[in-house]
N, C-alpha and C. Protein backbone atom coordinates (compact mmCIF):
# COMPACT_ATOMS: atom_id res chain seq x y z
N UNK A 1 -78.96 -37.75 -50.19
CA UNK A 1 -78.79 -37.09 -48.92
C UNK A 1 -78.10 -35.75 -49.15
N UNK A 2 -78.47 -34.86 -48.58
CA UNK A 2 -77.94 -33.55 -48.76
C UNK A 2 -76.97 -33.45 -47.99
N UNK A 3 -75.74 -32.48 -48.20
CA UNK A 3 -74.32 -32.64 -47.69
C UNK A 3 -74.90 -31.59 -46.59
N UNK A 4 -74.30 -32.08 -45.64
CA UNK A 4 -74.05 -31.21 -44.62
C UNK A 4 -73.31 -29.29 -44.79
N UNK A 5 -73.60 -28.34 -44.14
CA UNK A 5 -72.98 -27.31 -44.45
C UNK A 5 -71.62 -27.28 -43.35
N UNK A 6 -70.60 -26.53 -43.78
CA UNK A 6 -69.64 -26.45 -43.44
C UNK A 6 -69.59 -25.76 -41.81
N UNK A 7 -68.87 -27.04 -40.67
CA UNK A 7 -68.90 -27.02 -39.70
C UNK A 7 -67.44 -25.91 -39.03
N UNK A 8 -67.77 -25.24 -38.01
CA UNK A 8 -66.89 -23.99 -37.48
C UNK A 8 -65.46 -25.15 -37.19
N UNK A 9 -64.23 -24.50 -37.41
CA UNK A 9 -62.92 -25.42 -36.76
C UNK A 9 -62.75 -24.50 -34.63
N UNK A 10 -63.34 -25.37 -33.68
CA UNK A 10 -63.56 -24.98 -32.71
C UNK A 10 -61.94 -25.18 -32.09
N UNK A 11 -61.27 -24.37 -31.52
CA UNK A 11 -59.86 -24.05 -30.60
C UNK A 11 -60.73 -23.44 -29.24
N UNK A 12 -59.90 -24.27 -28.60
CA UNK A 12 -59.31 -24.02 -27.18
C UNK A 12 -58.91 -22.54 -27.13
N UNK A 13 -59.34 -21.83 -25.99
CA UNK A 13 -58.63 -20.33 -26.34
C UNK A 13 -57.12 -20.06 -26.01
N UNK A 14 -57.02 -20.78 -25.14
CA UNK A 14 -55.33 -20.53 -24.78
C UNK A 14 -54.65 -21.10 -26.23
N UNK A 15 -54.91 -21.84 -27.34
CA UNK A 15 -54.38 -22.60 -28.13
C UNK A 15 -54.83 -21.67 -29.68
N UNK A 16 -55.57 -20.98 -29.76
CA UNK A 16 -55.96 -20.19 -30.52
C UNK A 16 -55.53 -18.73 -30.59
N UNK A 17 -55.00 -18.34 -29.10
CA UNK A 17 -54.23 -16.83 -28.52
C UNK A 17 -52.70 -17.63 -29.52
N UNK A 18 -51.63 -18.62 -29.20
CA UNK A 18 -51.10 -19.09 -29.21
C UNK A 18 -50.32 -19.32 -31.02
N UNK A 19 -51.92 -19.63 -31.79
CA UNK A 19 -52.20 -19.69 -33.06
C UNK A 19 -51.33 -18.39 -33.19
N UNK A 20 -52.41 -17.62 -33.13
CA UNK A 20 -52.47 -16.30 -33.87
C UNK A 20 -51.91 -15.04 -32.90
N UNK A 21 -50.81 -15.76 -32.22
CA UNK A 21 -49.94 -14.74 -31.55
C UNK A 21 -50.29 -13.56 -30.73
N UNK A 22 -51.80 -13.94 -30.21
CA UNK A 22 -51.89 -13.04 -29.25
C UNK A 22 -51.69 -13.49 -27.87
N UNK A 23 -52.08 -12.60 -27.30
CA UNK A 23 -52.10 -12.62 -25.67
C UNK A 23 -53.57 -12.99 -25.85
N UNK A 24 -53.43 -14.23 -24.36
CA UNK A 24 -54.99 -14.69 -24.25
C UNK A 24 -55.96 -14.04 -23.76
N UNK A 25 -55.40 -12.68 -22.73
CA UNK A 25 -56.42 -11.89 -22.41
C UNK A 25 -57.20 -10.70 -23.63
N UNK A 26 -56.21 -10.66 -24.54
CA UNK A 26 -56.66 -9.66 -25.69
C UNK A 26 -57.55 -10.31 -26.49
N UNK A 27 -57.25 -11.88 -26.12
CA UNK A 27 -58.58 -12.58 -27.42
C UNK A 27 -59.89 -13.05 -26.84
N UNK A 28 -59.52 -12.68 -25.09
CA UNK A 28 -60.74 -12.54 -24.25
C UNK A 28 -61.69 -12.21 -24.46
N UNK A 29 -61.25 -10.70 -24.49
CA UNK A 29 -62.29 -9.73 -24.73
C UNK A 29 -63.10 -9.26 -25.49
N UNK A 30 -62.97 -10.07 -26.91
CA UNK A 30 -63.72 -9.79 -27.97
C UNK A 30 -65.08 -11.37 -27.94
N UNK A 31 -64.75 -12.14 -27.39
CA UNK A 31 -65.10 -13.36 -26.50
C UNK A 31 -66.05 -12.59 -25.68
N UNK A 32 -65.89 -12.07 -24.86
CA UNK A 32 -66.58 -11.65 -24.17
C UNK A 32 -67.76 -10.55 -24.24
N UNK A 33 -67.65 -9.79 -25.27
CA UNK A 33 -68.46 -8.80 -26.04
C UNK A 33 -69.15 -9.27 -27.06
N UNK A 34 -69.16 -10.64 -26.84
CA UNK A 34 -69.84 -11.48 -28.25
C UNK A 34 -69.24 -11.28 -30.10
N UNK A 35 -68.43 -10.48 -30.00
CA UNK A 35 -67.67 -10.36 -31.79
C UNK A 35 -67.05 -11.86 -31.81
N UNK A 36 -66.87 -12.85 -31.07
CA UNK A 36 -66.48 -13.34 -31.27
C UNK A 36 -66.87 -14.80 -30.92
N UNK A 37 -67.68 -15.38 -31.43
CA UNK A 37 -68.74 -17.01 -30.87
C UNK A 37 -67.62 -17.92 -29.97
N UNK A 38 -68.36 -18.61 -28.69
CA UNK A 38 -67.20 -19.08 -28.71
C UNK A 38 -68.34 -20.35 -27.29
N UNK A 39 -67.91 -20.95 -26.72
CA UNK A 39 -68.77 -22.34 -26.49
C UNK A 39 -67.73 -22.93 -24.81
N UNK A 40 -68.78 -23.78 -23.86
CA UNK A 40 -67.67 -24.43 -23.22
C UNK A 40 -67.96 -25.32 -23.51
N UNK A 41 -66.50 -26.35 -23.54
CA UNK A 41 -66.64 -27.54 -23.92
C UNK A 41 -65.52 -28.17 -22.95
N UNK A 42 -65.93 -29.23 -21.83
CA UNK A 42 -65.81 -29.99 -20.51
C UNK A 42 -64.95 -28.81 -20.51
N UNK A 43 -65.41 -27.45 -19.58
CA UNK A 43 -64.72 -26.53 -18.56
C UNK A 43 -64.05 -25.73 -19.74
N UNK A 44 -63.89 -25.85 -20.32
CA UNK A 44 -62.80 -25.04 -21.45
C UNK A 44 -63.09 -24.09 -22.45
N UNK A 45 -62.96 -23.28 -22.73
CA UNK A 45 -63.62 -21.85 -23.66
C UNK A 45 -62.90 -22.55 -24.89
N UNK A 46 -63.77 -23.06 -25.84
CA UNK A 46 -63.50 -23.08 -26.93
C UNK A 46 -64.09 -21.93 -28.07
N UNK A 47 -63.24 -21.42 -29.07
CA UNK A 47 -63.52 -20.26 -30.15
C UNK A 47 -63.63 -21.09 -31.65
N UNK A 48 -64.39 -20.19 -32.35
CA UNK A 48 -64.31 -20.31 -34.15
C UNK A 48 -63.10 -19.63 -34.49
N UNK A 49 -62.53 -20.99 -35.05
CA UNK A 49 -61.19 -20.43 -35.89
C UNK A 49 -61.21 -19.19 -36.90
N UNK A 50 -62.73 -19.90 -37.93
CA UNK A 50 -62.43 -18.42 -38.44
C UNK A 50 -63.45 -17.46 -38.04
N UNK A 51 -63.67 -16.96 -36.92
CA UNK A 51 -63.61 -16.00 -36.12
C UNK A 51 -62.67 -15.04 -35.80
N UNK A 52 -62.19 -15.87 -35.36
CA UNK A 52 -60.69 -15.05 -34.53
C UNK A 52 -59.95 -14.94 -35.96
N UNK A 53 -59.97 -15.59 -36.98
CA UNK A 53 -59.39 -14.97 -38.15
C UNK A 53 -59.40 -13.75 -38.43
N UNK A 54 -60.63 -13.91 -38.46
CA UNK A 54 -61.40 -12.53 -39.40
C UNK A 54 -61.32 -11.03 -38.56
N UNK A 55 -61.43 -11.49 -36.95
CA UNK A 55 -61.48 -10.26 -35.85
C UNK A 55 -60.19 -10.03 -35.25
N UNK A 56 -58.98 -10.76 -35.51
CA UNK A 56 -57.99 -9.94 -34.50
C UNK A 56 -57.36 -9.08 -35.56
N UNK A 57 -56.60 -8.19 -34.71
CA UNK A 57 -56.08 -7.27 -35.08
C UNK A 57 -54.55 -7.46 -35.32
N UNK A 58 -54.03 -6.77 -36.39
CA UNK A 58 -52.83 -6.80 -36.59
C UNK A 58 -52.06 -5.97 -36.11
N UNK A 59 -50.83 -6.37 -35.74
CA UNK A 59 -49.78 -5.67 -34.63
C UNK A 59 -49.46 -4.17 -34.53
N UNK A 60 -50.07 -3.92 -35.80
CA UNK A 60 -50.12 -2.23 -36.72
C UNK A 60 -51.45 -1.52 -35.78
N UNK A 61 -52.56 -2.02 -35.54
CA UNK A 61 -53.72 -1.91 -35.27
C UNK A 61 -53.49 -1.44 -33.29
N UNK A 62 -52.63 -2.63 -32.89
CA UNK A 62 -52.41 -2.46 -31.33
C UNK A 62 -52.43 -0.85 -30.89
N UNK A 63 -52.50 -0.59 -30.01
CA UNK A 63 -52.49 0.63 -29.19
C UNK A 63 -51.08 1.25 -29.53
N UNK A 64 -50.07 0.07 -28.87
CA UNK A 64 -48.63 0.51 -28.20
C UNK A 64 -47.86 0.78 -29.45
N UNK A 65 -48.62 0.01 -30.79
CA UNK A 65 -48.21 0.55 -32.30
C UNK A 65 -48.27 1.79 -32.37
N UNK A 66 -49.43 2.02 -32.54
CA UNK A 66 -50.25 3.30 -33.05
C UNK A 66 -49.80 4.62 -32.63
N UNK A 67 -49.27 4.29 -30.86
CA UNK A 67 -48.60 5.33 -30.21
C UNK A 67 -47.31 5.96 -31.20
N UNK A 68 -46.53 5.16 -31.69
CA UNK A 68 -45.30 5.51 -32.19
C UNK A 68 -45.47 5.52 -33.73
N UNK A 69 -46.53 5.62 -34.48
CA UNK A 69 -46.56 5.73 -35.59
C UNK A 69 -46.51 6.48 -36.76
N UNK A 70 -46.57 7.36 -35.84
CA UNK A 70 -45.93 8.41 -36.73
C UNK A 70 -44.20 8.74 -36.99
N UNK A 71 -43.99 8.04 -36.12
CA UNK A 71 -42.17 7.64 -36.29
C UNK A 71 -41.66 6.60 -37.66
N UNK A 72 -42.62 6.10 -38.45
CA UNK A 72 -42.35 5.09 -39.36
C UNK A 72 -42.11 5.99 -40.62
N UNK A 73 -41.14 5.65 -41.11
CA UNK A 73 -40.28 5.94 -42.08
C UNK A 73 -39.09 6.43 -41.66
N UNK A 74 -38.92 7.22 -40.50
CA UNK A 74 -38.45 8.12 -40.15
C UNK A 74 -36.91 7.42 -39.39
N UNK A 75 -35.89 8.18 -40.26
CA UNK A 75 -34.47 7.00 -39.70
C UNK A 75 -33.76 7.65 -38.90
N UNK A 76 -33.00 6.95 -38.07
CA UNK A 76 -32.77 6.85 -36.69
C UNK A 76 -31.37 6.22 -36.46
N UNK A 77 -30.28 6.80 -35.54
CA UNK A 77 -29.35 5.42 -35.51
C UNK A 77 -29.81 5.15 -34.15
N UNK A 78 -29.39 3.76 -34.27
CA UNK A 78 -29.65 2.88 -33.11
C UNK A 78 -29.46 3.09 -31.60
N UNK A 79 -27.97 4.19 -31.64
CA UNK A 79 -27.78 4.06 -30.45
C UNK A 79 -28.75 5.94 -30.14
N UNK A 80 -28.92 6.39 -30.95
CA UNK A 80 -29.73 7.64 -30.74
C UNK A 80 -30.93 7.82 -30.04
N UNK A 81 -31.26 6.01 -30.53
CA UNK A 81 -33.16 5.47 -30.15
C UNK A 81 -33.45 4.62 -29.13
N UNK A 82 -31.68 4.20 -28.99
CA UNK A 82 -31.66 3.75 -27.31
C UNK A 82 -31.55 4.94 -26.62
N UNK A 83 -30.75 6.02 -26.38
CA UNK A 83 -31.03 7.12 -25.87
C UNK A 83 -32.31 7.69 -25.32
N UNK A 84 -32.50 7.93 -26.58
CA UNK A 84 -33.92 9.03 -26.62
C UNK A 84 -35.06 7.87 -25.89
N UNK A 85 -35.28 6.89 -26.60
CA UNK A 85 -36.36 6.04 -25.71
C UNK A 85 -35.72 5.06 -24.26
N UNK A 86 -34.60 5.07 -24.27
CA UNK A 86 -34.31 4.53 -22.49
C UNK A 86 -34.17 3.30 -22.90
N UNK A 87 -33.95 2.59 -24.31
CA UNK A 87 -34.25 0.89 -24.37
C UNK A 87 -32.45 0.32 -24.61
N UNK A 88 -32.20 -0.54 -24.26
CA UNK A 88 -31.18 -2.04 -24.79
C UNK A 88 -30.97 -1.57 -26.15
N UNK A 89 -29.49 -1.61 -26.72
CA UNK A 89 -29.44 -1.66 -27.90
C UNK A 89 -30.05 -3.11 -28.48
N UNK A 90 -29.50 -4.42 -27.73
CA UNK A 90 -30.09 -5.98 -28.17
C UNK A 90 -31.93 -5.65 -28.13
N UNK A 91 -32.19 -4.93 -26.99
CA UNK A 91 -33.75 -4.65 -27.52
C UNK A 91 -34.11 -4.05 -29.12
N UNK A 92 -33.79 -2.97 -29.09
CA UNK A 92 -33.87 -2.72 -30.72
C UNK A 92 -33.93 -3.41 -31.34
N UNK A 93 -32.29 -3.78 -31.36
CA UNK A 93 -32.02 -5.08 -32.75
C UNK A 93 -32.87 -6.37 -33.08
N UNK A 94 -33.45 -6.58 -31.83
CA UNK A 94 -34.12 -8.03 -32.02
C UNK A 94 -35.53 -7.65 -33.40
């Protein structure tokens, strides 16, 4: 008997956003544009694990990154960057 070929690991999308630390609407949308296979199963959007492996993006990649990226390397004291950007010093630090 010939072995079967290797079957997709199917997630729940809220449980797969969750996985891989996104927001469930960001792992929507690639769901929704087809980059990303994905099935209902009783009412529920289930995805290919390694799908969403291979297609999300890393936190570097995000928009709200990219905005400030050219600030990396570039040193700063803390309370200068609460200033200048309006944030919590405990925001920073975290």
């Amino acid at each position: 008997m010939a072995a079967l070929p290797a079957l997709p690991t199917l997630l729940p999308l809220p449980e797969a956003a969750r996985k891989y630390g996104l927001d469930e609407a960001h792992l929507r949308s690639p769901v929704e544009s087809g980059n990303i296979k994905a099935a209902m199963v009783m009412d529920n959007v289930v995805v290919d694990e390694g799908e969403v492996a291979k297609t999300i993006l890393r936190k570097e990649d995000l928009p709200e990154y990219k905005k400030y990226a050219h600030l990396k390397g570039k040193e700063i004291w803390v309370s200068e960057a609460a200033r200048k950007y309006n944030l919590l010093h405990p925001t920073i630090l975290k």
